[in-house]
Protein backbone atom coordinates (compact mmCIF):
# COMPACT_ATOMS: atom_id res chain seq x y z
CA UNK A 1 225.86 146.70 234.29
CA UNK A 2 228.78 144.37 235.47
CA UNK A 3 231.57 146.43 236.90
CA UNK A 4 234.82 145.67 238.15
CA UNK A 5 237.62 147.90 239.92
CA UNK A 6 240.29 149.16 237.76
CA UNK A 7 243.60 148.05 238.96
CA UNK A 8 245.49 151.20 237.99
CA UNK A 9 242.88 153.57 239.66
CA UNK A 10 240.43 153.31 242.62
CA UNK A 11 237.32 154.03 240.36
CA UNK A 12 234.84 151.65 238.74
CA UNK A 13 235.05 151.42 235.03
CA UNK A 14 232.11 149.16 232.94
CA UNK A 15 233.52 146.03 231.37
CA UNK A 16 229.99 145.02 229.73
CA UNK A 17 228.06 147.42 227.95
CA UNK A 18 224.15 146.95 227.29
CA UNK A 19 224.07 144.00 225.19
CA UNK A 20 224.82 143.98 221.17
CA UNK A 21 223.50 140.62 219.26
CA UNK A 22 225.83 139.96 216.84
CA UNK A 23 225.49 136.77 214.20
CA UNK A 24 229.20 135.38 215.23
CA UNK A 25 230.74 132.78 212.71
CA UNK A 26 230.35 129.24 214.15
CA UNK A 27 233.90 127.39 214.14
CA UNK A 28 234.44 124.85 211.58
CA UNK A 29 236.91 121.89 211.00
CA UNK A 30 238.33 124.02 207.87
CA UNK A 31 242.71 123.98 207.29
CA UNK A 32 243.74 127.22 207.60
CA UNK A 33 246.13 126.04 205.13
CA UNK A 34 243.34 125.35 202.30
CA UNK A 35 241.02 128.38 203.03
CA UNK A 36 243.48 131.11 203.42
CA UNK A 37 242.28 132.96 200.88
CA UNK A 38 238.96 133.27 202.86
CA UNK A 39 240.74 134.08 205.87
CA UNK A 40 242.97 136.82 205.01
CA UNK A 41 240.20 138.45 202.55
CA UNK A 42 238.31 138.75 206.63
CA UNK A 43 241.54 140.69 207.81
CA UNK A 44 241.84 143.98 207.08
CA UNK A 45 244.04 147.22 207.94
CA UNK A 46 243.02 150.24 210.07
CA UNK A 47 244.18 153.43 209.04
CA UNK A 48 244.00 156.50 210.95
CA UNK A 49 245.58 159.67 210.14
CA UNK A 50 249.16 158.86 209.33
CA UNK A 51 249.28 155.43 211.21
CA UNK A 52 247.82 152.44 210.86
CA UNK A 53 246.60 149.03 212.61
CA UNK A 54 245.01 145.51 212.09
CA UNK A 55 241.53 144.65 212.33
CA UNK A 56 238.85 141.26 211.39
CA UNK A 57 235.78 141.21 210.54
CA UNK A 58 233.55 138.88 213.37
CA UNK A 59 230.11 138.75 211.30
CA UNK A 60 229.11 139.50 207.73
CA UNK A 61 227.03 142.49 208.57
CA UNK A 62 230.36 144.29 208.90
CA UNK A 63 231.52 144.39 212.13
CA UNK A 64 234.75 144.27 212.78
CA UNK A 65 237.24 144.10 215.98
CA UNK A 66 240.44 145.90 216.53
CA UNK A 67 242.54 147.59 219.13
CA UNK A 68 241.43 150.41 221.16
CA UNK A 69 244.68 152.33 220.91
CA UNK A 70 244.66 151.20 217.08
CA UNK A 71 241.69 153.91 216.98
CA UNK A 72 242.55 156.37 219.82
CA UNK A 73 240.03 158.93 220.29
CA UNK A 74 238.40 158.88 216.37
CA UNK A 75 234.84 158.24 215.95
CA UNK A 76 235.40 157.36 212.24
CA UNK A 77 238.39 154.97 210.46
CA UNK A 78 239.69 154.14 207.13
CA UNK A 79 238.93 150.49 206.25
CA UNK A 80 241.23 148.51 203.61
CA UNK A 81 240.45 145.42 202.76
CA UNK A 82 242.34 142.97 201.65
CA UNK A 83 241.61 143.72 198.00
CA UNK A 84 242.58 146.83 198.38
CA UNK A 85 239.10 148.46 198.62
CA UNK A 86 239.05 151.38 201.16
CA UNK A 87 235.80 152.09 203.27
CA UNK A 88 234.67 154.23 206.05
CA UNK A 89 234.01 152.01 209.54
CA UNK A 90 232.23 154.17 212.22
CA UNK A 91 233.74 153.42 215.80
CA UNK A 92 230.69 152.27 217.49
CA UNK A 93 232.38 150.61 220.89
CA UNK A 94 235.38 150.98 222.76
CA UNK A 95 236.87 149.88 226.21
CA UNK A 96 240.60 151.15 226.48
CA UNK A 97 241.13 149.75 229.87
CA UNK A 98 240.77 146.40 228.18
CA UNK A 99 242.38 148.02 224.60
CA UNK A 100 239.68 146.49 222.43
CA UNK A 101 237.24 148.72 219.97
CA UNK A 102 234.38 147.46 217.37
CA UNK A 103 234.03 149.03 213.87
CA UNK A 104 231.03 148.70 212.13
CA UNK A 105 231.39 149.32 207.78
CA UNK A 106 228.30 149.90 205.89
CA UNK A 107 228.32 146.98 203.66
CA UNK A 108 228.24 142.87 203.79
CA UNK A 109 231.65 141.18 203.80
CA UNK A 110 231.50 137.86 201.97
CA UNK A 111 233.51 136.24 204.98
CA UNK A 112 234.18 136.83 208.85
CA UNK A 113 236.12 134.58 211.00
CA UNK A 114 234.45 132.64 213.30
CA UNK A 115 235.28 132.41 216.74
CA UNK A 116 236.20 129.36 218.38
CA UNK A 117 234.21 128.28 221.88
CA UNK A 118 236.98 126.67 223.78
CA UNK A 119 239.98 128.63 225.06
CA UNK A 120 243.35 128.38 223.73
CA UNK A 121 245.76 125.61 225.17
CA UNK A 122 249.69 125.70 225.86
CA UNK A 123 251.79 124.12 223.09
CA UNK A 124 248.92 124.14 220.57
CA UNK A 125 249.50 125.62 216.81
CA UNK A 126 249.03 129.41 216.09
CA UNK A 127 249.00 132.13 213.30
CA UNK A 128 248.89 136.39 213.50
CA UNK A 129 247.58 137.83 210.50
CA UNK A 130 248.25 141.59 210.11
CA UNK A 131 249.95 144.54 208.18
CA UNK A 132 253.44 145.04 210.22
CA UNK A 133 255.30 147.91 209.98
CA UNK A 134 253.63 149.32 207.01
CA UNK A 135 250.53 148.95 205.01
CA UNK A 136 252.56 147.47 202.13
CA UNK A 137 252.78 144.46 204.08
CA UNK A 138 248.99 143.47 204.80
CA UNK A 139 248.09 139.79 204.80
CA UNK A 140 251.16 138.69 206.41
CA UNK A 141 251.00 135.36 208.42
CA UNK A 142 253.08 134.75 210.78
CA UNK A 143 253.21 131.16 213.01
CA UNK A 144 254.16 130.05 216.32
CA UNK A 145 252.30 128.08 219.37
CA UNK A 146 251.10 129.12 222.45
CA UNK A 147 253.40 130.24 225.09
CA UNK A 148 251.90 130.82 227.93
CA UNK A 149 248.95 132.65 229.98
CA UNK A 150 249.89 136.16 231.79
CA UNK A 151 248.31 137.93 234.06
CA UNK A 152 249.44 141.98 233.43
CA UNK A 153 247.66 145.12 235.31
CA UNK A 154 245.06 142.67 236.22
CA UNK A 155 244.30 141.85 232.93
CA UNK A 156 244.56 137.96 231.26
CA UNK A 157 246.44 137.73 228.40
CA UNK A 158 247.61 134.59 225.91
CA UNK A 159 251.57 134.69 225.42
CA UNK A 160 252.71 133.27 222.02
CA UNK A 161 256.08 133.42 220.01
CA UNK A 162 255.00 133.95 216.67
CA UNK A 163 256.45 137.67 215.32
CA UNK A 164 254.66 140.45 215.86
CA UNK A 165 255.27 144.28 214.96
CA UNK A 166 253.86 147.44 215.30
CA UNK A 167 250.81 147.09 212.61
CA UNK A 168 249.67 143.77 214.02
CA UNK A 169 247.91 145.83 216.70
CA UNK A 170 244.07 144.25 216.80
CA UNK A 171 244.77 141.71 214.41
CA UNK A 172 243.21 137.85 214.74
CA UNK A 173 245.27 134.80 216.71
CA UNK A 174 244.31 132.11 215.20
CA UNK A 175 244.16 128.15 215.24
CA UNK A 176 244.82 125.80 213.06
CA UNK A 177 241.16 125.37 211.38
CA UNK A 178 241.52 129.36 210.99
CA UNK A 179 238.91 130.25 214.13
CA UNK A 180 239.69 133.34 216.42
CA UNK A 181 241.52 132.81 219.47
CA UNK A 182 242.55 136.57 220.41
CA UNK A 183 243.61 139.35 219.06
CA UNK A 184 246.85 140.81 219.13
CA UNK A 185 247.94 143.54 221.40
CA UNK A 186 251.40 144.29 222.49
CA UNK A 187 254.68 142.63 222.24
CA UNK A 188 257.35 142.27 225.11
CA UNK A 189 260.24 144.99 223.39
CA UNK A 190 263.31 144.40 225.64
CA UNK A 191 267.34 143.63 224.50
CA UNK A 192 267.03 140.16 225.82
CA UNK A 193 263.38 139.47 225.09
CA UNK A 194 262.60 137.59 222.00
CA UNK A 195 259.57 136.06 220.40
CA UNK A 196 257.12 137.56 223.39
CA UNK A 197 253.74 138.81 222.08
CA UNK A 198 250.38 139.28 224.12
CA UNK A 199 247.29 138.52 222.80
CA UNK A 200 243.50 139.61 224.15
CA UNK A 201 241.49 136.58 224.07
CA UNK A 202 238.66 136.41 222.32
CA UNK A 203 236.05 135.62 225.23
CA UNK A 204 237.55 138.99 227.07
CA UNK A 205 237.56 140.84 224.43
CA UNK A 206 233.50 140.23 223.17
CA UNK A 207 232.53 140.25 226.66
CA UNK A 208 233.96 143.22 227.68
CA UNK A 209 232.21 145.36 224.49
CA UNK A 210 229.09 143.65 225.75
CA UNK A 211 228.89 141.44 222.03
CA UNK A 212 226.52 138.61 222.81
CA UNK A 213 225.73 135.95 220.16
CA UNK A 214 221.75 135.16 219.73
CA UNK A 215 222.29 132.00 218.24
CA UNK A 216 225.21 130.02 219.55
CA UNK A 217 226.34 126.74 218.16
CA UNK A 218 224.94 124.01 220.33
């Protein structure tokens, strides 16, 4: 098991877990534009006692990534898709040192958003889907680009401008054919800081639940 030292702490804490195949969505040249309606029917909100977080579904088996904070210490969420359709999701990994958890639901989702091989790029075009601020709000889309790339506790992070609020927690960044870049995380809450939101991306965040893919795109 890969380990690496926790830069808050002197102790070791495992960032790869034994090994979960997982059928991953292989990017595509689709518009985000023209198949929206496939991409926010794969984003879905977490709810967990009387809050709530974001949450996308990475294969059509049912499993789904989100924040680890979005799920605190709960071994079973509240699922709502986008239709409005609430299922259980069982909490079957989590990392909170890198703030990232995977849900597994007991039924096939029609779509999952596939997640894109090459790393994000300054400049380049981006979109947060999420339920901010309350659940009546779901499927919002919000756009920006690409900031910057941080470096916080140790940890790499993708800085973009597009708004962000509490409910976007674990929700998808995505590009402009609709393919996973990250997922969001925190944003910068300061009088004189504006349009600053971090964002986990997506490499980190499989690799550090141990999600391997047995048949990548070539």
């Amino acid at each position: 098991m890969q380990q690496r030292v926790n830069p808050k702490s002197d102790s070791f804490v495992p960032i790869n877990p034994l090994e979960l195949q997982i059928d991953l969505v292989h990017e595509t040249d689709r518009s985000i534009k023209r198949e929206l309606d496939s991409v926010l029917s794969s984003v879905v909100t977490i709810r967990i006692g009387q809050g709530h977080g974001s949450g996308f579904f990475i294969s059509e088996d049912g499993y789904l990534l989100t924040n680890a904070h979005v799920v605190g210490d709960a071994k079973r969420v509240s699922v709502v898709l986008n239709n409005g359709l609430e299922i259980p999701g069982d909490v079957v990994r989590k990392l909170k040192s890198r703030d990232v958890a995977l849900i597994k639901v007991g039924l096939r989702v029609p779509v999952a958003l596939p997640i894109r091989a090459t790393p994000a790029e300054k400049l380049e075009r981006i979109y947060v889907v999420g339920s901010p601020v309350s659940e009546k709000f779901s499927s919002t889309v919000t756009a920006g680009i690409v900031s910057g790339f941080r470096t916080v506790g140790g940890e790499s992070y993708i800085q973009a401008d597009a708004p962000i609020s509490m409910g976007n927690s674990g929700g998808p960044l995505l590009d402009d054919n609709g393919s996973v870049l990250g997922l969001s995380v925190q944003k910068v809450v300061r009088p004189d800081a504006v349009g600053i939101g971090l964002f986990i991306p997506i490499d980190d965040a499989l690799h550090a639940l141990g999600i391997v893919n047995p048949s990548p795109s070539s």
